[in-house]
Protein backbone atom coordinates (compact mmCIF):
# COMPACT_ATOMS: atom_id res chain seq x y z
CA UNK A 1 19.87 -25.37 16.38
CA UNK A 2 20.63 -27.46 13.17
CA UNK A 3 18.55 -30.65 12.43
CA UNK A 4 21.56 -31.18 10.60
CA UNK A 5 24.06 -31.65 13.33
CA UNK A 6 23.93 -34.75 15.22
CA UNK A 7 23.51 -35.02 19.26
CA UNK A 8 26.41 -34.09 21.08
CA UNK A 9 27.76 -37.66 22.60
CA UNK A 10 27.17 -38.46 26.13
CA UNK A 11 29.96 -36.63 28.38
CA UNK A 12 32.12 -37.78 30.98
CA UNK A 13 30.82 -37.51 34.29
CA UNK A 14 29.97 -34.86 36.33
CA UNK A 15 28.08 -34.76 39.36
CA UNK A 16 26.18 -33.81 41.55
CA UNK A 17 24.44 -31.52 38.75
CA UNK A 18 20.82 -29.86 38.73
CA UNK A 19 19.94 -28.69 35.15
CA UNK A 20 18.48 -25.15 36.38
CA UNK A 21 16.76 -24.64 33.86
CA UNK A 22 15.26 -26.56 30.34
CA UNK A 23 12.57 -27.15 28.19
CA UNK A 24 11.89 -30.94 28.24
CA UNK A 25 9.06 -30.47 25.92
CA UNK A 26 10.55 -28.85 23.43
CA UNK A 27 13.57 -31.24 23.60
CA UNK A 28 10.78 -33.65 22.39
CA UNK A 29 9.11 -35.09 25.57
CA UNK A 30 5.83 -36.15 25.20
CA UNK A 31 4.61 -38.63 27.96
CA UNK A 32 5.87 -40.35 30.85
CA UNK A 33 8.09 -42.45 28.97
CA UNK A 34 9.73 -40.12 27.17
CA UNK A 35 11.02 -37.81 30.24
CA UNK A 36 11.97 -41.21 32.00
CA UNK A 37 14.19 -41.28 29.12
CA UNK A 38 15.70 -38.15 29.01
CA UNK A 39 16.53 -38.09 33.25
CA UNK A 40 17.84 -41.42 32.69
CA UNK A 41 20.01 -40.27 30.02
CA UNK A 42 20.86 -37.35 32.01
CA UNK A 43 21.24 -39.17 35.34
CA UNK A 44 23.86 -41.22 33.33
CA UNK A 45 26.35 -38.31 33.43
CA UNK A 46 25.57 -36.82 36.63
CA UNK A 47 22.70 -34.65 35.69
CA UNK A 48 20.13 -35.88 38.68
CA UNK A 49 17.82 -33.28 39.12
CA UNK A 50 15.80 -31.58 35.91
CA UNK A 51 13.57 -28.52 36.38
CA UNK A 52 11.71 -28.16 33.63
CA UNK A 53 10.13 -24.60 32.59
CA UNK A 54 7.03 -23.43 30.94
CA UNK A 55 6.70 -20.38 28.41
CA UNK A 56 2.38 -20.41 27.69
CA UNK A 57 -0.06 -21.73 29.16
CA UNK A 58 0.21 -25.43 27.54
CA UNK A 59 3.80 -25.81 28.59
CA UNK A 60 3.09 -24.88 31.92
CA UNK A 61 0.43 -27.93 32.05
CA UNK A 62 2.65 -30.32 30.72
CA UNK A 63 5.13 -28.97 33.01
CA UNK A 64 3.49 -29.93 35.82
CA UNK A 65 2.43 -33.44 34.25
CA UNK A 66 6.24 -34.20 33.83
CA UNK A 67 7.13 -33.06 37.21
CA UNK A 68 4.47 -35.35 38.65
CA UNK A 69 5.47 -38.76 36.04
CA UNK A 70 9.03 -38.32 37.29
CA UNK A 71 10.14 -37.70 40.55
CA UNK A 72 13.67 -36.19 39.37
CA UNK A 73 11.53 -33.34 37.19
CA UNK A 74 10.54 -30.41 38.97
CA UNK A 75 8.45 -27.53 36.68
CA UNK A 76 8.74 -23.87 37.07
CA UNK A 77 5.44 -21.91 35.11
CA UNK A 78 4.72 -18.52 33.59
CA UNK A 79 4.20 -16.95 30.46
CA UNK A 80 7.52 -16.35 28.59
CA UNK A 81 7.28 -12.02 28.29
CA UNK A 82 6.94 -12.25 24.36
CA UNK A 83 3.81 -13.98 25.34
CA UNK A 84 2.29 -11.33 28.04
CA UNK A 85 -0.50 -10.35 25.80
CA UNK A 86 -2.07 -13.50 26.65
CA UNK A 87 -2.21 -12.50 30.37
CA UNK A 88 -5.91 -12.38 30.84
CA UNK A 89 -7.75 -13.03 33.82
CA UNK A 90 -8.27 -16.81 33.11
CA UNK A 91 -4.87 -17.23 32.39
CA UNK A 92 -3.92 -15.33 35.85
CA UNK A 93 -6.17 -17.77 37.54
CA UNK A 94 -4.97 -21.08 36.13
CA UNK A 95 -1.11 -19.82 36.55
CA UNK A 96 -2.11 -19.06 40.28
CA UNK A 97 -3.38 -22.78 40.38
CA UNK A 98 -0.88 -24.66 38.83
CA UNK A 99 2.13 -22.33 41.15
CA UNK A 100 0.88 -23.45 43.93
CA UNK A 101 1.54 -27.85 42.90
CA UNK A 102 3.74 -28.50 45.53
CA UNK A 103 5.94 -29.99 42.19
CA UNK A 104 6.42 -26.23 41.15
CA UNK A 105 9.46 -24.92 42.48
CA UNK A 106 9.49 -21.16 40.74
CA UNK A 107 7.20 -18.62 38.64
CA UNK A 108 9.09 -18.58 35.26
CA UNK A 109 10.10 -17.52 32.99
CA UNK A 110 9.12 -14.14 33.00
CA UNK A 111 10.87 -10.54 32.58
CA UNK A 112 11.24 -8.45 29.51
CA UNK A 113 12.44 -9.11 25.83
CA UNK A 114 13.26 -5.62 24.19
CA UNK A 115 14.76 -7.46 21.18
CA UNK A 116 11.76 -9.35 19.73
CA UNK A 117 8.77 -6.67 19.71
CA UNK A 118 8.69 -5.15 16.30
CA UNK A 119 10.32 -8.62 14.88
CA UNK A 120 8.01 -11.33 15.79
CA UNK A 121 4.45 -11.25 14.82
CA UNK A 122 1.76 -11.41 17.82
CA UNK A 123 4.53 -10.60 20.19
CA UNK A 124 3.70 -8.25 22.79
CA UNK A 125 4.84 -5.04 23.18
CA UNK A 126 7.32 -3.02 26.53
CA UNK A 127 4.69 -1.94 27.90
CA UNK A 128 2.33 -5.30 28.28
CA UNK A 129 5.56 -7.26 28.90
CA UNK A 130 6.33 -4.80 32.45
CA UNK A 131 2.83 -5.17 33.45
CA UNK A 132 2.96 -9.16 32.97
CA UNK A 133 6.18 -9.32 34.75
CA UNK A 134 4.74 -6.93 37.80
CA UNK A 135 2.13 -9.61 37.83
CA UNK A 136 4.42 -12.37 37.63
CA UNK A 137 6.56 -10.93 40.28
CA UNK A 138 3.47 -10.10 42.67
CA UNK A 139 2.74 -13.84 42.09
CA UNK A 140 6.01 -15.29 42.89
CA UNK A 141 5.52 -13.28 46.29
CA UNK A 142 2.47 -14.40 46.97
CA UNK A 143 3.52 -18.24 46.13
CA UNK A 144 6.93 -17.88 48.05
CA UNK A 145 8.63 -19.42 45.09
CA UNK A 146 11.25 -18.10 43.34
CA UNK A 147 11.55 -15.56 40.12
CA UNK A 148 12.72 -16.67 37.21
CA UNK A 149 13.27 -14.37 34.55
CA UNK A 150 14.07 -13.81 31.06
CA UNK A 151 16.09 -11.25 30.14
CA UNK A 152 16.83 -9.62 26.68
CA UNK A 153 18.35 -5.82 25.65
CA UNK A 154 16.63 -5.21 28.69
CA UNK A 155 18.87 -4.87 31.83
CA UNK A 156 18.03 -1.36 33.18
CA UNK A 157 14.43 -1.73 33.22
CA UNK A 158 14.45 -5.26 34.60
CA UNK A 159 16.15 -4.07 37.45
CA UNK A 160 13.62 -0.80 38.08
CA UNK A 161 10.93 -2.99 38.13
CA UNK A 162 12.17 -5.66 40.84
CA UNK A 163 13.32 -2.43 42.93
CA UNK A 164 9.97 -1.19 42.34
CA UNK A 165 7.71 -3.59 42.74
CA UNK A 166 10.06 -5.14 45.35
CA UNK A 167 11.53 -8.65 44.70
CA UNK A 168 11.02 -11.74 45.78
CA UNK A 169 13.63 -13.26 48.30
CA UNK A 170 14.75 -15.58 45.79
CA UNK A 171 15.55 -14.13 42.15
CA UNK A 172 17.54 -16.12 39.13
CA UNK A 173 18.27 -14.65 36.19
CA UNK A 174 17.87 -17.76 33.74
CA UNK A 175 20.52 -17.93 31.12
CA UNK A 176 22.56 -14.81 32.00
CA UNK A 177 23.95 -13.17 29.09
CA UNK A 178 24.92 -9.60 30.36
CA UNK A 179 28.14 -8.04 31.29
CA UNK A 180 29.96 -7.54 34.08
CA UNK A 181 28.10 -4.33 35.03
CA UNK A 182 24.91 -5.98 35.06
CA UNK A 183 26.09 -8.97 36.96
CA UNK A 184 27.71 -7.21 39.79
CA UNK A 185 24.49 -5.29 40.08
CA UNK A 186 22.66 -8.40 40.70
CA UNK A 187 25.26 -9.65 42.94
CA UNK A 188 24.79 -6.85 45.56
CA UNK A 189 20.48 -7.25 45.08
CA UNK A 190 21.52 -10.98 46.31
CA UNK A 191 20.09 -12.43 42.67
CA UNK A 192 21.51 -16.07 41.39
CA UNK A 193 22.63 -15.59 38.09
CA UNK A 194 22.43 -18.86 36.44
CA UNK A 195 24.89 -19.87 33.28
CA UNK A 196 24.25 -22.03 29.92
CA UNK A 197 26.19 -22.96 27.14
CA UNK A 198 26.46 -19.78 26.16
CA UNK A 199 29.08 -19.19 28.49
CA UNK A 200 31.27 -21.24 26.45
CA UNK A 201 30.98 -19.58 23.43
CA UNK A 202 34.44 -17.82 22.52
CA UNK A 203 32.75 -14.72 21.11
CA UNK A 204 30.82 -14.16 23.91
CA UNK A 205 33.39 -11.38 25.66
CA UNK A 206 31.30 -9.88 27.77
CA UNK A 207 29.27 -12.80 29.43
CA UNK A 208 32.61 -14.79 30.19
CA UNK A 209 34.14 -11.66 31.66
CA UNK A 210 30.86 -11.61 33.44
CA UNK A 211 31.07 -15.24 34.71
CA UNK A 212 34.27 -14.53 36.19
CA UNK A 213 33.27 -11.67 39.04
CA UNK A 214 30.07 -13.70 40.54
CA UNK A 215 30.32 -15.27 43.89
CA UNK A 216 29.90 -19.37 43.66
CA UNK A 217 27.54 -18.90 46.13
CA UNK A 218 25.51 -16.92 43.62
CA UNK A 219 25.83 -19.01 40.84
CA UNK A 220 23.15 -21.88 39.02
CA UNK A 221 24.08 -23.66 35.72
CA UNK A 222 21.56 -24.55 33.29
CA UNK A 223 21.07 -26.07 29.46
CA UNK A 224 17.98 -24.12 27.97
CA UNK A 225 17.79 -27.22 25.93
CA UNK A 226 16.54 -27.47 23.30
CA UNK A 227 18.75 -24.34 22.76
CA UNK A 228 22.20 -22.70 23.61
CA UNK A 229 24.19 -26.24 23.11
CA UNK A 230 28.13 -25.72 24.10
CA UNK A 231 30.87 -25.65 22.39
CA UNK A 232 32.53 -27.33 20.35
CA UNK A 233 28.48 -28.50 19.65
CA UNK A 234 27.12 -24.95 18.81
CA UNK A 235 24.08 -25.54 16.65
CA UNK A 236 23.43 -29.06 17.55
CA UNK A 237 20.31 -30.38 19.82
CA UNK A 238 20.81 -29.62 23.38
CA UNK A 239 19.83 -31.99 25.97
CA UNK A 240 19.82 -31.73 30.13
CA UNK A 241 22.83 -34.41 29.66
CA UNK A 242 25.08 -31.76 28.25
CA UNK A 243 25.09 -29.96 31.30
CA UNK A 244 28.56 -31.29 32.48
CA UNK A 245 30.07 -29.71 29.11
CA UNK A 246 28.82 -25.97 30.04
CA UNK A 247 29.92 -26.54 33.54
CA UNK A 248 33.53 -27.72 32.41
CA UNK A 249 33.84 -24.73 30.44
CA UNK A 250 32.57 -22.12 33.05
CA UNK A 251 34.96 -24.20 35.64
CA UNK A 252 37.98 -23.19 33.10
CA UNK A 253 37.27 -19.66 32.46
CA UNK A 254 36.50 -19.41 36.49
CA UNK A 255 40.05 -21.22 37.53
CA UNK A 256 37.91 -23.59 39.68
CA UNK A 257 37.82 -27.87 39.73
CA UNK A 258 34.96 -28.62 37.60
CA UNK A 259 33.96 -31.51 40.51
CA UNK A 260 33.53 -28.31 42.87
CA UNK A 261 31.83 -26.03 40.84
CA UNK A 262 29.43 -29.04 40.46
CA UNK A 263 29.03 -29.52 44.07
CA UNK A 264 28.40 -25.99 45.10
CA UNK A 265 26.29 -25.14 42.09
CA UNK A 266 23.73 -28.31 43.23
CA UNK A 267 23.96 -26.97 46.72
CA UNK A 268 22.75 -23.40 45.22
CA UNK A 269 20.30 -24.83 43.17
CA UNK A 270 18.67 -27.03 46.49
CA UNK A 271 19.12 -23.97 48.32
CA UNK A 272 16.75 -21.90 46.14
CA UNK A 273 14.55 -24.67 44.87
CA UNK A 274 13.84 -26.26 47.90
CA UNK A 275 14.60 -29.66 46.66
């Protein structure tokens, strides 16, 4: 993301959407006002339902403020897996509190980042990041809420742990970015593999070959705003109101009518969110 690239403008239409997944806070939320702002922004192109996801402990409290200031926001909590070393027993207790707001609608994100460990300082290392995400997926069980996980260089393991451990009845794997392999795995385990802008990237071979094998019924669509903005806006600042361009582009490279890839993505996303 470039501070040097301006917003993407506003684009046409498309609805009914449900931004899977997002990061109003780092998007630049603060308060009440500020997410009214953004859901009206993204309400203006079809974008009516926001869920909003935590990665430490402070992001999953403002989560949960924001899903409370607007009805529109829902909040998903968990500590990202680069952050597992924090996972102590006070943090376990204050993640099993805030899961259970009735404005939480899944435990994430969570899973395993091979990539970082070694590369970012503090970040914590394979082995801490499987026991967090055991915890995280005991939790999620316990809650009845969803999984949502985070996935990087890390596709064989992931999927040894949720056999396991045994999943939840509702997994999404948030911002897909796998090949086909991987996603016809999680087909037949019944996971929702859920797509950003990513997918429209042209140099991303393997994810849109990917993208092209999963069942609708399987399938969520999300922004990661702040990050991950689409094409032909690579590198800008990413917003829940450029959902409809990532959907438009995953609607090409699928053959499908953007309007019902909408439509049956939203249904998906009430399906497993209970919204």
């Amino acid at each position: 993301m470039s501070a040097k690239r301006p917003a993407p403008e506003l684009p046409e239409p498309l609805e009914p959407l449900v931004d899977a997944h997002t990061h109003l806070d780092a998007c630049g939320a603060t308060d009440a006002d500020s997410v009214r702002v953004m859901a009206d922004r993204a309400a203006s192109v079809g974008v009516g339902t926001i869920v909003t996801v935590a990665d430490d402990l402070a992001a999953a409290r403002w989560a949960v403020r924001a899903a409370h200031w607007d009805p529109r926001v829902y909040a998903a909590v968990a500590l990202h897996p680069t952050r597992a070393n924090a996972l102590d027993d006070e943090a376990k207790s204050e993640l099993e509190r805030l899961a259970a707001d009735p404005r939480v609608v899944a435990v994430g994100e969570t899973g395993l980042d091979y990539y970082w460990p070694g590369k970012l300082a503090g970040c914590a290392d394979v082995e801490t990041q499987i026991e967090g995400f055991r915890w995280h997926i005991d939790l999620a069980k316990r809650s009845r809420k969803p999984l949502m996980i985070h996935n990087r260089e890390a596709d064989h393991d992931l999927l040894t742990v949720l056999l396991d451990e045994g999943a939840p009845s509702k997994v999404i794997f948030h911002c897909f970015s796998s090949d086909t392999n991987m996603a016809l795995a999680c087909v037949g385990e019944g996971y929702f593999l859920s797509f950003s802008g990513t997918v429209s990237f042209r140099n991303a071979h393997e994810l849109r070959e990917a993208a092209k094998v999963v069942p609708v019924e399987q399938i969520l669509v999300e922004t990661d705003a702040p990050y991950l903005t689409p094409h032909p806006f690579r590198g800008a600042p990413n917003e829940p109101y450029c959902l409809p361009y990532t959907v438009r582009a995953l609607a090409e490279l699928r053959e499908q009518d953007p309007f019902e890839l909408a439509e049956l993505t939203t249904l998906n996303a009430r399906r497993v969110y209970r919204v």
